[in-house]
Protein backbone atom coordinates (compact mmCIF):
# COMPACT_ATOMS: atom_id res chain seq x y z
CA UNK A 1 100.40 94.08 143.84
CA UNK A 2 99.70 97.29 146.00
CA UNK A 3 102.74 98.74 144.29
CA UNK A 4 102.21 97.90 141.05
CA UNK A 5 98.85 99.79 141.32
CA UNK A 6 100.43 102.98 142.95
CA UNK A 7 102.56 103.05 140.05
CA UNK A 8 100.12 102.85 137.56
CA UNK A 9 97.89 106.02 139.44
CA UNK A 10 101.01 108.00 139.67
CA UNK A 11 101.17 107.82 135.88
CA UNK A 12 97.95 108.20 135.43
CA UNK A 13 97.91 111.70 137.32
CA UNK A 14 100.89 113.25 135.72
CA UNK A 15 99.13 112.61 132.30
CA UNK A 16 96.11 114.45 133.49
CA UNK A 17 95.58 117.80 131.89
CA UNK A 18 96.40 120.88 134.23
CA UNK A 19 98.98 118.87 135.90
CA UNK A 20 102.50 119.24 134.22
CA UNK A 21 105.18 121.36 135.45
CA UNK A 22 105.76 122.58 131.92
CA UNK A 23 102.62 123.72 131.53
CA UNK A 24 101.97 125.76 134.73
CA UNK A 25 105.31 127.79 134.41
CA UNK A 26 103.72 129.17 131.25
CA UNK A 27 100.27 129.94 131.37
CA UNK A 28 100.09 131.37 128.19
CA UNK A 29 100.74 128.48 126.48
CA UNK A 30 103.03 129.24 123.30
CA UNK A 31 102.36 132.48 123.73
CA UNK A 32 103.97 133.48 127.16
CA UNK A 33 107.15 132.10 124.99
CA UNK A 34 107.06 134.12 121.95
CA UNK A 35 106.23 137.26 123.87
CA UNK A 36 109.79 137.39 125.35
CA UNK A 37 111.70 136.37 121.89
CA UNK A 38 108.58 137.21 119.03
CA UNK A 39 108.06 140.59 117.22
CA UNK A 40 107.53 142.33 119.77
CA UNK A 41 111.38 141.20 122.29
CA UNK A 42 113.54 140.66 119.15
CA UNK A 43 116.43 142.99 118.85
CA UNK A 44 116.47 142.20 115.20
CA UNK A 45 112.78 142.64 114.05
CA UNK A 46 112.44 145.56 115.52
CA UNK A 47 113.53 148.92 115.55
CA UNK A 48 117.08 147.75 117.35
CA UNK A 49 118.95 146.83 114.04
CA UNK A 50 120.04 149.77 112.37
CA UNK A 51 120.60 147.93 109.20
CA UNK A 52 117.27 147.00 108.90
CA UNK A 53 116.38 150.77 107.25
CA UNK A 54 116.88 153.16 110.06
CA UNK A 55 119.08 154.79 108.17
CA UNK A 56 117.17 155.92 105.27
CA UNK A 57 119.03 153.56 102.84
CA UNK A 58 121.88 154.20 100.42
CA UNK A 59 121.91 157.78 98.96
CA UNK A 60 123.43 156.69 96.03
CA UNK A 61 121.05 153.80 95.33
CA UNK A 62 118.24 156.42 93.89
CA UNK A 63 115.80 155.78 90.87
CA UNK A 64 114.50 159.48 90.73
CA UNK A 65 115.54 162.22 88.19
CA UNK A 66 116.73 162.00 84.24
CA UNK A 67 120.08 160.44 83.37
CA UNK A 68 122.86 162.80 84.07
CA UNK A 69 126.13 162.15 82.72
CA UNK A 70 129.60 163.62 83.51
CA UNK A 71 133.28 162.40 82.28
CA UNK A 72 135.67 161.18 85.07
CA UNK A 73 139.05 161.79 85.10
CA UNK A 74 139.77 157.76 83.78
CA UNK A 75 137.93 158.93 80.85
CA UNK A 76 134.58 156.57 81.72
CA UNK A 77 131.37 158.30 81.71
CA UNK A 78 129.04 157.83 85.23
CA UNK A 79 125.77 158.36 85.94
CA UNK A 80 126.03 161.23 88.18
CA UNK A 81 121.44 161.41 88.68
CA UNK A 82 121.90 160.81 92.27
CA UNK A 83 124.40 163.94 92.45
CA UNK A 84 128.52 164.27 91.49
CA UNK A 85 129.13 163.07 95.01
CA UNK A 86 128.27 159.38 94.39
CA UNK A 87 130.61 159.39 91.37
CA UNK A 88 133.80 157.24 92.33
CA UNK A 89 136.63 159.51 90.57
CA UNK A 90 136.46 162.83 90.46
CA UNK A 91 134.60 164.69 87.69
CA UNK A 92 136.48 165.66 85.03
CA UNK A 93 133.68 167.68 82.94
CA UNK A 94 129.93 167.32 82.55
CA UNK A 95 128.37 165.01 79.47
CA UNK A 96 129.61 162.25 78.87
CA UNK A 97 133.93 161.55 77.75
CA UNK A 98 135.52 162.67 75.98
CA UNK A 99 135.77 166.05 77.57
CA UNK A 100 135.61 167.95 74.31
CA UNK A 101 135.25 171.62 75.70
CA UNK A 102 138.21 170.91 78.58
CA UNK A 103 139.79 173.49 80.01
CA UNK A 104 143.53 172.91 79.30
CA UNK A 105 145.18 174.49 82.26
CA UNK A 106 142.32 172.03 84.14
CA UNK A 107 143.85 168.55 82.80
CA UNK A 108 147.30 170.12 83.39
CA UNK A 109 146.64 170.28 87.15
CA UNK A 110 144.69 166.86 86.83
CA UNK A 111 147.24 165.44 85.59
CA UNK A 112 150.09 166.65 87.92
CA UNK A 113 147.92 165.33 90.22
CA UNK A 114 147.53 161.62 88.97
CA UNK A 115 150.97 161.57 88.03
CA UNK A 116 151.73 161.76 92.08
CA UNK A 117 149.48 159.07 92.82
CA UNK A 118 151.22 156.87 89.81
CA UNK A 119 154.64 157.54 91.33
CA UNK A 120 154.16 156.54 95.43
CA UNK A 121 155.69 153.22 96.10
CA UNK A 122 156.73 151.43 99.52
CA UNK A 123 160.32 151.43 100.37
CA UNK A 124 159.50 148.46 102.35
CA UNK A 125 158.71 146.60 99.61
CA UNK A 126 161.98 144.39 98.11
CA UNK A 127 160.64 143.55 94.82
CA UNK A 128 161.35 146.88 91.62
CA UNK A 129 158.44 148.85 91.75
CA UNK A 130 159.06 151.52 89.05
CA UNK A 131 159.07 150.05 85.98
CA UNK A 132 156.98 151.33 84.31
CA UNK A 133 157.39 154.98 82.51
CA UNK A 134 154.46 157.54 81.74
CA UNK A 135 154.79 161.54 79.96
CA UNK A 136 156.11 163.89 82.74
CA UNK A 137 153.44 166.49 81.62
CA UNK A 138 150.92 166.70 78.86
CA UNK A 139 152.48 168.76 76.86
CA UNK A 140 155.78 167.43 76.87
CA UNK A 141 155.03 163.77 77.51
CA UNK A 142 158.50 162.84 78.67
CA UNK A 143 158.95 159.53 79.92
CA UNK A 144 159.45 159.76 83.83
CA UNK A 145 159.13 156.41 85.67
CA UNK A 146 156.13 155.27 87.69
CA UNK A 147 154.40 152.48 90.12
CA UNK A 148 153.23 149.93 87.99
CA UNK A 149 151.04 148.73 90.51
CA UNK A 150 148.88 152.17 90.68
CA UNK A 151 146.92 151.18 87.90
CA UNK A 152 143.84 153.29 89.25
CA UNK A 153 146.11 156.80 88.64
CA UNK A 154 147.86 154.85 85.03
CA UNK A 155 144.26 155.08 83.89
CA UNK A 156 143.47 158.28 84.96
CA UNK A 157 146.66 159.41 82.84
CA UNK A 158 146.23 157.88 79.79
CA UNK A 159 142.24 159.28 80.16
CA UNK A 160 143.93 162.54 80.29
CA UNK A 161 146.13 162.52 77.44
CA UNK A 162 142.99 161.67 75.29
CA UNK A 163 141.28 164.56 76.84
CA UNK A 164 143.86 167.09 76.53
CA UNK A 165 144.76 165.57 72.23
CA UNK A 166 140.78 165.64 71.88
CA UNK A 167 140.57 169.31 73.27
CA UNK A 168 143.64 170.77 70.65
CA UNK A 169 145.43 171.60 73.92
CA UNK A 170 148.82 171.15 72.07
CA UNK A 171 147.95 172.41 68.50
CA UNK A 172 150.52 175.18 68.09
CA UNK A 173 152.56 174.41 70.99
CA UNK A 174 156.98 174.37 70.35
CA UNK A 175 158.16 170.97 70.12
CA UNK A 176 160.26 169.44 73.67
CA UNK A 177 163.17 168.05 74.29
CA UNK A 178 163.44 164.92 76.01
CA UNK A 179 166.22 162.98 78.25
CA UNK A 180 165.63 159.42 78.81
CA UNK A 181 165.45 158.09 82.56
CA UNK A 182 167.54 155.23 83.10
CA UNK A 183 165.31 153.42 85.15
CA UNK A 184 163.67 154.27 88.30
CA UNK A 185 163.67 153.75 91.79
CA UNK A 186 161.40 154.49 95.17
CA UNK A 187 163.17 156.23 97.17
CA UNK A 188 161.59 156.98 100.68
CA UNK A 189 160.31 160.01 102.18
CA UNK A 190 161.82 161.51 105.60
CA UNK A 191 159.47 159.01 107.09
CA UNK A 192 161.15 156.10 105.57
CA UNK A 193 157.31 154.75 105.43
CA UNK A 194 156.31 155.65 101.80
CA UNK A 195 158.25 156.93 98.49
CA UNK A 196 158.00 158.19 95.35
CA UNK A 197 159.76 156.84 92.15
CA UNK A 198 162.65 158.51 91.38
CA UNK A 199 164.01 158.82 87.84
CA UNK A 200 167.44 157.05 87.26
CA UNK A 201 170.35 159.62 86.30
């Protein structure tokens, strides 16, 4: 009997306010725990994350100025407002495409350009890569033999040969004489790490 009513004062104390050990090793209640992990301890709502906007935000994301256009080398028009330097190819001419007023000698040296990109390939690589056959030059077009897989550059080309017909670049120009590649090939650079395609004899 004497136990039974020890046990039930024991409980009865440790349900008695003021008297749990969870309590006392947080006087504040709720808030002594949020004021190590709230607003004010959190890495991530404060000032910590520097994704959160301490970086001012994309400079191409803008909404200020009146719609500028300008013609990219793969002949697609961009909205160049937040400057030329958030376009993703390189400007071709300003307005939008076709580039009517190009500068011939300009899409030449584009296009010499492009044409490099269209012909690296990977040694490495087993499977044919050049199989695919492009003009040598703009005013020529000769075929010559090129990465099918560099679409991005193909693009760019054929955006360049509508530029440079559109422009009158070859009014008046002698006609050319063309050999036809047989094939193509990669062949690899002293590195033996990248190539270019090669035309066939």
């Amino acid at each position: 009997m004497t136990s039974l009513r020890f046990l039930f004062f024991a409980a009865a104390i440790a349900a008695a306010p003021g008297c749990s050990d969870n309590v006392e090793s947080d006087p504040g209640g709720n808030g002594g725990a949020t004021g190590s992990q709230g607003a004010g301890g959190s890495p991530g709502a404060g000032g910590g994350d520097p994704g959160a906007g301490g970086t001012g935000g994309d400079p191409c994301d803008c909404n200020e100025g009146a719609y500028a256009p300008v013609c990219g080398v793969d002949g697609m028009t961009y909205d160049a407002t937040c400057g030329t330097e958030c376009v993703p190819v390189e400007v071709a001419c300003p307005g939008e495409c076709p580039c009517m007023d190009a500068d011939c000698e300009t899409l030449e040296q584009q296009y010499a350009e492009q044409l490099a990109l269209a012909k690296a390939c990977n040694p490495a690589v087993s499977v044919e890569q050049c199989t695919q056959t492009v003009g040598s030059d703009l005013a020529c077009q000769c075929p010559t033999y090129v990465n099918a897989a560099n679409t991005e550059a193909l693009s760019a080309l054929a955006a360049l040969v509508t530029q440079w017909n559109a422009a009158g670049c070859g009014d008046g120009l002698p006609p050319c004489s063309c050999a036809n590649p047989v094939g193509g090939f990669c062949q690899p650079d002293a590195t033996r790490t990248s190539g270019n395609c090669v035309d066939g004899p």
